[in-house]
C-alpha atoms as a PDB file:
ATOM      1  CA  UNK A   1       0.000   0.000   0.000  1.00  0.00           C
ATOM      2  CA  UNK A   2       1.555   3.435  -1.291  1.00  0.00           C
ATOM      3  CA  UNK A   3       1.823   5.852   1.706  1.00  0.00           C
ATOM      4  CA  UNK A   4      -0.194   8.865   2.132  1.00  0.00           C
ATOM      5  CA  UNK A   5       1.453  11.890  -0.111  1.00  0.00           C
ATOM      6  CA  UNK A   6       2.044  14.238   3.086  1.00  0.00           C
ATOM      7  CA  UNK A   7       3.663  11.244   5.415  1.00  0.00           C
ATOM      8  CA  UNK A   8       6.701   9.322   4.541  1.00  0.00           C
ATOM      9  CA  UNK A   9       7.779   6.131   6.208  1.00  0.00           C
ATOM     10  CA  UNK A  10      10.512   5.728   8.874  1.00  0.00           C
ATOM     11  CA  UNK A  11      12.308   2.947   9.585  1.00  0.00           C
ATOM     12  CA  UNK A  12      14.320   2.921  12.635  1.00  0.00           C
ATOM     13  CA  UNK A  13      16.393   0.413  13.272  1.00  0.00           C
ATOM     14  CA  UNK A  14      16.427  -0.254  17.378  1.00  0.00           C
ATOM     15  CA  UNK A  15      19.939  -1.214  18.727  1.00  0.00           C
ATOM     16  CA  UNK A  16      18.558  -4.948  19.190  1.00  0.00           C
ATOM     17  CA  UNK A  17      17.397  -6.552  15.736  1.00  0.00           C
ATOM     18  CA  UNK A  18      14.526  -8.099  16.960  1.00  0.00           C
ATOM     19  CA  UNK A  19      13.027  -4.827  18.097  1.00  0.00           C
ATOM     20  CA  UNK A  20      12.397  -3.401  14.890  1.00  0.00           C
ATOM     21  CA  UNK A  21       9.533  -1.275  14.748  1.00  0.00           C
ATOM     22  CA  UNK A  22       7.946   0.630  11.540  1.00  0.00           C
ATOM     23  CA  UNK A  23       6.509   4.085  12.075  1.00  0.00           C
ATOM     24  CA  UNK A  24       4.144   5.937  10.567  1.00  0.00           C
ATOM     25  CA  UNK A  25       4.542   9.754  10.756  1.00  0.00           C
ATOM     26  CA  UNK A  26       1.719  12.142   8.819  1.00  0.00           C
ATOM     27  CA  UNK A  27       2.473  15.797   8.266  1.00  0.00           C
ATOM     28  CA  UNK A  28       4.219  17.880  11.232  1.00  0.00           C
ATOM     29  CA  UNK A  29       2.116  15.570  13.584  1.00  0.00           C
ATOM     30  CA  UNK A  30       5.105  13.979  15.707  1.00  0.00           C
ATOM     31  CA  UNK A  31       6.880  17.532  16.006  1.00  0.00           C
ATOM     32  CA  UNK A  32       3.754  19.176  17.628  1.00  0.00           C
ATOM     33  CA  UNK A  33       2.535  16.135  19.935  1.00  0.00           C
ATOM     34  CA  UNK A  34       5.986  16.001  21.077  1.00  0.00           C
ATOM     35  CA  UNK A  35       6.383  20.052  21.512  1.00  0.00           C
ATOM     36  CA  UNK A  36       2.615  19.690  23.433  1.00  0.00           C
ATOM     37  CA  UNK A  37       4.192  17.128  25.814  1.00  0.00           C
ATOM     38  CA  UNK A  38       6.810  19.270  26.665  1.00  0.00           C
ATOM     39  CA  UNK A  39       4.572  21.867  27.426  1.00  0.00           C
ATOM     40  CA  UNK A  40       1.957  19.855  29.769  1.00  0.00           C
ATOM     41  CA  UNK A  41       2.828  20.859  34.023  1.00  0.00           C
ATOM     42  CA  UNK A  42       4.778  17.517  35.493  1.00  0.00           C
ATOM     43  CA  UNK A  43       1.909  17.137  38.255  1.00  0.00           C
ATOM     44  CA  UNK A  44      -1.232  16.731  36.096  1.00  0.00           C
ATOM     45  CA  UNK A  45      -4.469  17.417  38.431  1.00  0.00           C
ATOM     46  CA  UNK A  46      -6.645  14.238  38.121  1.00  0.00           C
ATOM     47  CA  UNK A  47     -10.493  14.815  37.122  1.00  0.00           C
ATOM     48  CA  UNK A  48     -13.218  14.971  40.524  1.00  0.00           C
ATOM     49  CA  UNK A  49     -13.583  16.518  43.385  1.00  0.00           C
ATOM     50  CA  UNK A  50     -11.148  17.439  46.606  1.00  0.00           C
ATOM     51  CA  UNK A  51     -11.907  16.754  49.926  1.00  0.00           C
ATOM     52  CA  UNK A  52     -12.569  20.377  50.947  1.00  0.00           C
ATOM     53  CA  UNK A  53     -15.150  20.652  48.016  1.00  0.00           C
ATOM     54  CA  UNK A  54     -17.300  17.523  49.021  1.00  0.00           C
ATOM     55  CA  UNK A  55     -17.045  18.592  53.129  1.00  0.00           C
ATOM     56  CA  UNK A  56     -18.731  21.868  52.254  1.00  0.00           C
ATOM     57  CA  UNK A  57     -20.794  19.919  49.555  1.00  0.00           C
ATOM     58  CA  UNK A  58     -21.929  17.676  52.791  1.00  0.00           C
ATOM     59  CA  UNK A  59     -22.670  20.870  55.298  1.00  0.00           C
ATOM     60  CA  UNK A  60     -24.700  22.620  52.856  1.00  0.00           C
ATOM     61  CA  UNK A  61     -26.812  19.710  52.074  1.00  0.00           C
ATOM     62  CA  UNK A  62     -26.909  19.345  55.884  1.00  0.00           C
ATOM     63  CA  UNK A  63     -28.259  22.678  56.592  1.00  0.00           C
ATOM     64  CA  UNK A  64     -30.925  22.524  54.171  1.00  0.00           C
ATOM     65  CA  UNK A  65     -32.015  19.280  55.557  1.00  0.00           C
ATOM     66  CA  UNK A  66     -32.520  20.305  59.022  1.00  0.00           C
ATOM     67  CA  UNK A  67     -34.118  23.697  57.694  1.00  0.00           C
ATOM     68  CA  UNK A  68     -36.429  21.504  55.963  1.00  0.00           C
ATOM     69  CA  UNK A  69     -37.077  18.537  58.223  1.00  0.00           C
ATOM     70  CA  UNK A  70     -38.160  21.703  61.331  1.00  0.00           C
ATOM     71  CA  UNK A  71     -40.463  23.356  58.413  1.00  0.00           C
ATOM     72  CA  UNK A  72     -42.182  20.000  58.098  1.00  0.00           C
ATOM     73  CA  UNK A  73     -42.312  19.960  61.806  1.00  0.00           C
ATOM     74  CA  UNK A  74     -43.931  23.342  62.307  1.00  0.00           C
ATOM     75  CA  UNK A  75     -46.460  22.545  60.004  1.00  0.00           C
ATOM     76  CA  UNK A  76     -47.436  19.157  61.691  1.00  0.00           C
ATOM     77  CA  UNK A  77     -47.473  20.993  65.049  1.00  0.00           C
ATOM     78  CA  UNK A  78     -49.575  23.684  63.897  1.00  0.00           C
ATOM     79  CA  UNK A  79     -52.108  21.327  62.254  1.00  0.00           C
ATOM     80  CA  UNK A  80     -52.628  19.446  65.735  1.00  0.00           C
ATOM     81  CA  UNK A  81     -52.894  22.757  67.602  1.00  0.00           C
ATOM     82  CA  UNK A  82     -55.613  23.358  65.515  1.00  0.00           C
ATOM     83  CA  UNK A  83     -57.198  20.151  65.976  1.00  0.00           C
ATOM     84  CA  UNK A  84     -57.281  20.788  69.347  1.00  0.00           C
ATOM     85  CA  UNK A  85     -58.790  23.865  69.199  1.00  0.00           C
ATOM     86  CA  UNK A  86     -61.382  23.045  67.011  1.00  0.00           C
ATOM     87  CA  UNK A  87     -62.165  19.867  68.791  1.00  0.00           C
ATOM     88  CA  UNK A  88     -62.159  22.203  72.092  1.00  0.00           C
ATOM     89  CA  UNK A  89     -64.550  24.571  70.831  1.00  0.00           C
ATOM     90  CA  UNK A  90     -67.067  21.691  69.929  1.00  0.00           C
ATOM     91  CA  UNK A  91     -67.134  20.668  73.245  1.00  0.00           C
ATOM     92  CA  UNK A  92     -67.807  24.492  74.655  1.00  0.00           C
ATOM     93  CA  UNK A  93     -70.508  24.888  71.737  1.00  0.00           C
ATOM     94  CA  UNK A  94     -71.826  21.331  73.236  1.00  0.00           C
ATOM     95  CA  UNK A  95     -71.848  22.519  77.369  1.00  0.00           C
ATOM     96  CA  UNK A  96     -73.150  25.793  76.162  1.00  0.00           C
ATOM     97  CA  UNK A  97     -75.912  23.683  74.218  1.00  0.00           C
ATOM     98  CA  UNK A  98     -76.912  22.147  77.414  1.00  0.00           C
ATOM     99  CA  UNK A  99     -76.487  25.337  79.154  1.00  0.00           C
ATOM    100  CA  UNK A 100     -79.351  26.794  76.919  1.00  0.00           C
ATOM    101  CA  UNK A 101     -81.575  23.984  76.804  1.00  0.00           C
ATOM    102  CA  UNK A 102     -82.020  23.642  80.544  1.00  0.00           C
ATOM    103  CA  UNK A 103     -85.515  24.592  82.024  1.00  0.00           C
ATOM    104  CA  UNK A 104     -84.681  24.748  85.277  1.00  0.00           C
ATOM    105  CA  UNK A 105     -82.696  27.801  86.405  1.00  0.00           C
ATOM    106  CA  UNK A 106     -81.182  25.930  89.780  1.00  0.00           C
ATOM    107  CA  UNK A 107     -79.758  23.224  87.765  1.00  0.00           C
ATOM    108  CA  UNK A 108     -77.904  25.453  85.077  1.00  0.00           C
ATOM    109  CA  UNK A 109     -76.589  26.974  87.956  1.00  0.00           C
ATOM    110  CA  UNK A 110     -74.958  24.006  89.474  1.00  0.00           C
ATOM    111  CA  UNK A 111     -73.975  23.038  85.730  1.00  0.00           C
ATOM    112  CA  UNK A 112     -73.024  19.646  84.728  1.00  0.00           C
ATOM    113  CA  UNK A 113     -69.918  17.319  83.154  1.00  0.00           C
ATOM    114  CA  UNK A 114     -69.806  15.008  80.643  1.00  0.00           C
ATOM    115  CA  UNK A 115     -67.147  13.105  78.145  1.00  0.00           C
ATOM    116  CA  UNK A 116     -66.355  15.359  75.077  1.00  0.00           C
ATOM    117  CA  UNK A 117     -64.922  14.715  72.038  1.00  0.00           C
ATOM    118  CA  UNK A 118     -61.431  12.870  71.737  1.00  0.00           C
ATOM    119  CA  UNK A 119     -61.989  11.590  75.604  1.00  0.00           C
ATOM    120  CA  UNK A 120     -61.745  15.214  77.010  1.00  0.00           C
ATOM    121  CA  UNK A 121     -63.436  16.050  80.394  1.00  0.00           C
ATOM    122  CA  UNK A 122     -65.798  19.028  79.666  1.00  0.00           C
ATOM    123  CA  UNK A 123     -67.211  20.604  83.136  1.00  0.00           C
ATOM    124  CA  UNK A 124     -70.265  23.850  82.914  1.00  0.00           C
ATOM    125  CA  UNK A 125     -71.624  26.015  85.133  1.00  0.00           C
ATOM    126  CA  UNK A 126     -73.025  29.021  84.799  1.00  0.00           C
ATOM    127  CA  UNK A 127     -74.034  32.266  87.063  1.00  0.00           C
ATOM    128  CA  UNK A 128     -77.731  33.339  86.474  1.00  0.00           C
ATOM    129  CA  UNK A 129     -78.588  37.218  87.496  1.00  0.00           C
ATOM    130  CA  UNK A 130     -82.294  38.623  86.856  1.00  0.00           C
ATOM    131  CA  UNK A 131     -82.209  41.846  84.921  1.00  0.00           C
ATOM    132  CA  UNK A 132     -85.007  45.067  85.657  1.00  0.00           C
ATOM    133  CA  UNK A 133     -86.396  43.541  82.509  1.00  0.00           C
ATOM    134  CA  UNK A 134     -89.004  40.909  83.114  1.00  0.00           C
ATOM    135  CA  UNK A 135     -87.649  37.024  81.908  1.00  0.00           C
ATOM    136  CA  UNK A 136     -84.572  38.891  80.647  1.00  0.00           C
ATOM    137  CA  UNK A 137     -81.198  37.411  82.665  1.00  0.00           C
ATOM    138  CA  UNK A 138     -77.330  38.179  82.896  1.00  0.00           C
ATOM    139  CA  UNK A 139     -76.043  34.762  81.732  1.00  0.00           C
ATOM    140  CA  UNK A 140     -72.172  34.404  82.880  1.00  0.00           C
ATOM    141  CA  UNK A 141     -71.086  30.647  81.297  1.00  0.00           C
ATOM    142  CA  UNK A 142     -67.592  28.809  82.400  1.00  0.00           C
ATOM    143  CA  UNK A 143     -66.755  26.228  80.792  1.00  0.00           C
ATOM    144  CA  UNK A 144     -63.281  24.187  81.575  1.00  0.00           C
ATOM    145  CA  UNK A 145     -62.077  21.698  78.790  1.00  0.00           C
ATOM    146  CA  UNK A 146     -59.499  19.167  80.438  1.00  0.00           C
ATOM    147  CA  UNK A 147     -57.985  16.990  77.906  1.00  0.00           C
ATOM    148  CA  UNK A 148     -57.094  13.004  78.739  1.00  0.00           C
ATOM    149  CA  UNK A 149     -53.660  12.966  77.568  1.00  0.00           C
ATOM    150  CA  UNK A 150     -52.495  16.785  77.854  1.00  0.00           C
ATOM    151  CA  UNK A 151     -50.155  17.566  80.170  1.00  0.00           C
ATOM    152  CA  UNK A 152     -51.019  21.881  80.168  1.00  0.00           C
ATOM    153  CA  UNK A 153     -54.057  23.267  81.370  1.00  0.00           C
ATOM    154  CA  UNK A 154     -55.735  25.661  79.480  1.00  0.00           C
ATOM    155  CA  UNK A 155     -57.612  28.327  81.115  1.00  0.00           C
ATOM    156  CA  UNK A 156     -61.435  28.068  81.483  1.00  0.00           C
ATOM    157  CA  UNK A 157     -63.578  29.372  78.851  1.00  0.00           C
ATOM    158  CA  UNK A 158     -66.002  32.577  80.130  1.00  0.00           C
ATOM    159  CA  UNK A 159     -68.604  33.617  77.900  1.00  0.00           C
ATOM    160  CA  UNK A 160     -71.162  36.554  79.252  1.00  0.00           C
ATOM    161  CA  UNK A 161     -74.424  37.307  77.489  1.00  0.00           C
ATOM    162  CA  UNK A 162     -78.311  38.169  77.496  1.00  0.00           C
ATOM    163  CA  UNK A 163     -80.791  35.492  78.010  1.00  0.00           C
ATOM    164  CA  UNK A 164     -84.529  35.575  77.645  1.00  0.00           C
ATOM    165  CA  UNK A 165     -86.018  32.458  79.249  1.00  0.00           C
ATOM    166  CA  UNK A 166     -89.609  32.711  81.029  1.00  0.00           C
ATOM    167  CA  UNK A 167     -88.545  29.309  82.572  1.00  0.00           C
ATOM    168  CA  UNK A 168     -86.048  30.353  85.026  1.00  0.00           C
ATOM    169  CA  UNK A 169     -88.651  33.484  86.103  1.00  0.00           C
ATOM    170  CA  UNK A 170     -89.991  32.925  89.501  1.00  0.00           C
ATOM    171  CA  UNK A 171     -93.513  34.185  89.901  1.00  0.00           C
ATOM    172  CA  UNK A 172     -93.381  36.842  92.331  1.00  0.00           C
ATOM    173  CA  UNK A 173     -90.104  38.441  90.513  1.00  0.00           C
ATOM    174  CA  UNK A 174     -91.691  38.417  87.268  1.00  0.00           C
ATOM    175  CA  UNK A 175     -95.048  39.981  88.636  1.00  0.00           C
ATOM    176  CA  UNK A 176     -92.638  42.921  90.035  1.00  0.00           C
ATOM    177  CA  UNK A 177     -90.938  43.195  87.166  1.00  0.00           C
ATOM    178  CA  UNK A 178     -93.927  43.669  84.946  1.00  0.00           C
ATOM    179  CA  UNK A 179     -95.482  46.028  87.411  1.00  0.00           C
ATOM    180  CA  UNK A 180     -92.294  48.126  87.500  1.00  0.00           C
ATOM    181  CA  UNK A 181     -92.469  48.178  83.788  1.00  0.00           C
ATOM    182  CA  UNK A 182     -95.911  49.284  83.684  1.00  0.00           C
ATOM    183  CA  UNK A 183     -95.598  52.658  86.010  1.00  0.00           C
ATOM    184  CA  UNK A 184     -92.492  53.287  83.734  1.00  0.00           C
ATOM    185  CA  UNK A 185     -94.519  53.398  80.613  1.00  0.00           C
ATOM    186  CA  UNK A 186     -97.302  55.241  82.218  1.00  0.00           C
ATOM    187  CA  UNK A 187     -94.796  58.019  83.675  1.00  0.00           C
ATOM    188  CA  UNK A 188     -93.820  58.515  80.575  1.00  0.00           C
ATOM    189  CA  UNK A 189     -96.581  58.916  78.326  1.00  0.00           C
ATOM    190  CA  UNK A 190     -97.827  61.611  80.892  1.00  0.00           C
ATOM    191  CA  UNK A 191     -94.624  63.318  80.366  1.00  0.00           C
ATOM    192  CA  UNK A 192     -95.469  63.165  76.626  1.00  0.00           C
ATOM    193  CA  UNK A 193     -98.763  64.937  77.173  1.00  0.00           C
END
């Protein structure tokens, strides 16, 4: 096979005969590979990382882990706080239930207990004060929510509001009452004539 026009053979003849090798050399190719070599720094750097660069690899990865794993954390705390709190106010909404649907004034005084939702103690009473209007009362309602497996205690719950129930009016009240009521109205429409 002819050689290429821009190589030429070269046969070099290696101070043992049985070496004999046959070389091939295109162009300029063997002067610049070997000027290149010369060139290249004695201690090449070898491909990858150092140790310094994987270390601060390893605490930044770190750090974004724990940031992440006390985000997920917050969240699942704040979703059972506000399980709690909306199982506690189902049990106030419940006593206070109870607390309106009680005929007899003396007992929603005294109040009552019972088992709430998720096992929680739930214990009522309430203070009952007539008003100068007739069946209208002063209704002061404490409520205390003690959870089974809570160490804290949360402070009662007070609510204070306006109640008309003819139920818990005793007779001779209500008859003063309505009496009272009556001169009122008739002082005044003599005052408007």
């Amino acid at each position: 096979m002819p050689p290429a026009p821009d190589s030429f053979l070269v046969e070099r003849v290696a101070p043992n005969p049985v070496q004999r090798t046959r070389q091939c050399v295109e162009g300029n190719a063997f002067h610049l590979a070997s000027k290149a070599a010369a060139q290249r720094p004695l201690h090449r750097r070898a491909a990858g990382f150092t140790l310094l660069e994987v270390l601060v690899a390893l605490a930044v990865f770190a750090l974004a882990a724990v940031m992440l794993a006390s985000a997920y954390l917050n969240v699942l705390n704040a979703y059972a706080s506000a399980n709690r709190t909306a199982l506690r106010d189902d049990n106030v909404r419940f006593a206070r239930a109870f607390l309106l649907a009680e005929p007899d004034r003396r007992k929603a005084e005294e109040g009552d207990s019972f088992e709430g939702t998720g096992g929680a103690r739930v214990v009522w009473r309430a203070t009952i004060e007539p008003t100068s209007t007739a069946d209208l009362f002063h209704v002061e309602f404490v409520c205390e929510v003690n959870e089974p497996k809570s160490t804290d205690r949360r402070p009662a719950v007070t609510e204070q509001f306006m109640l008309l129930r003819p139920t818990w009016s005793e007779g001779v009240d209500t008859a003063k009452l309505r009496a009272d009521a009556k001169e009122r109205i008739l002082e005044l429409r003599a005052k408007l004539k």
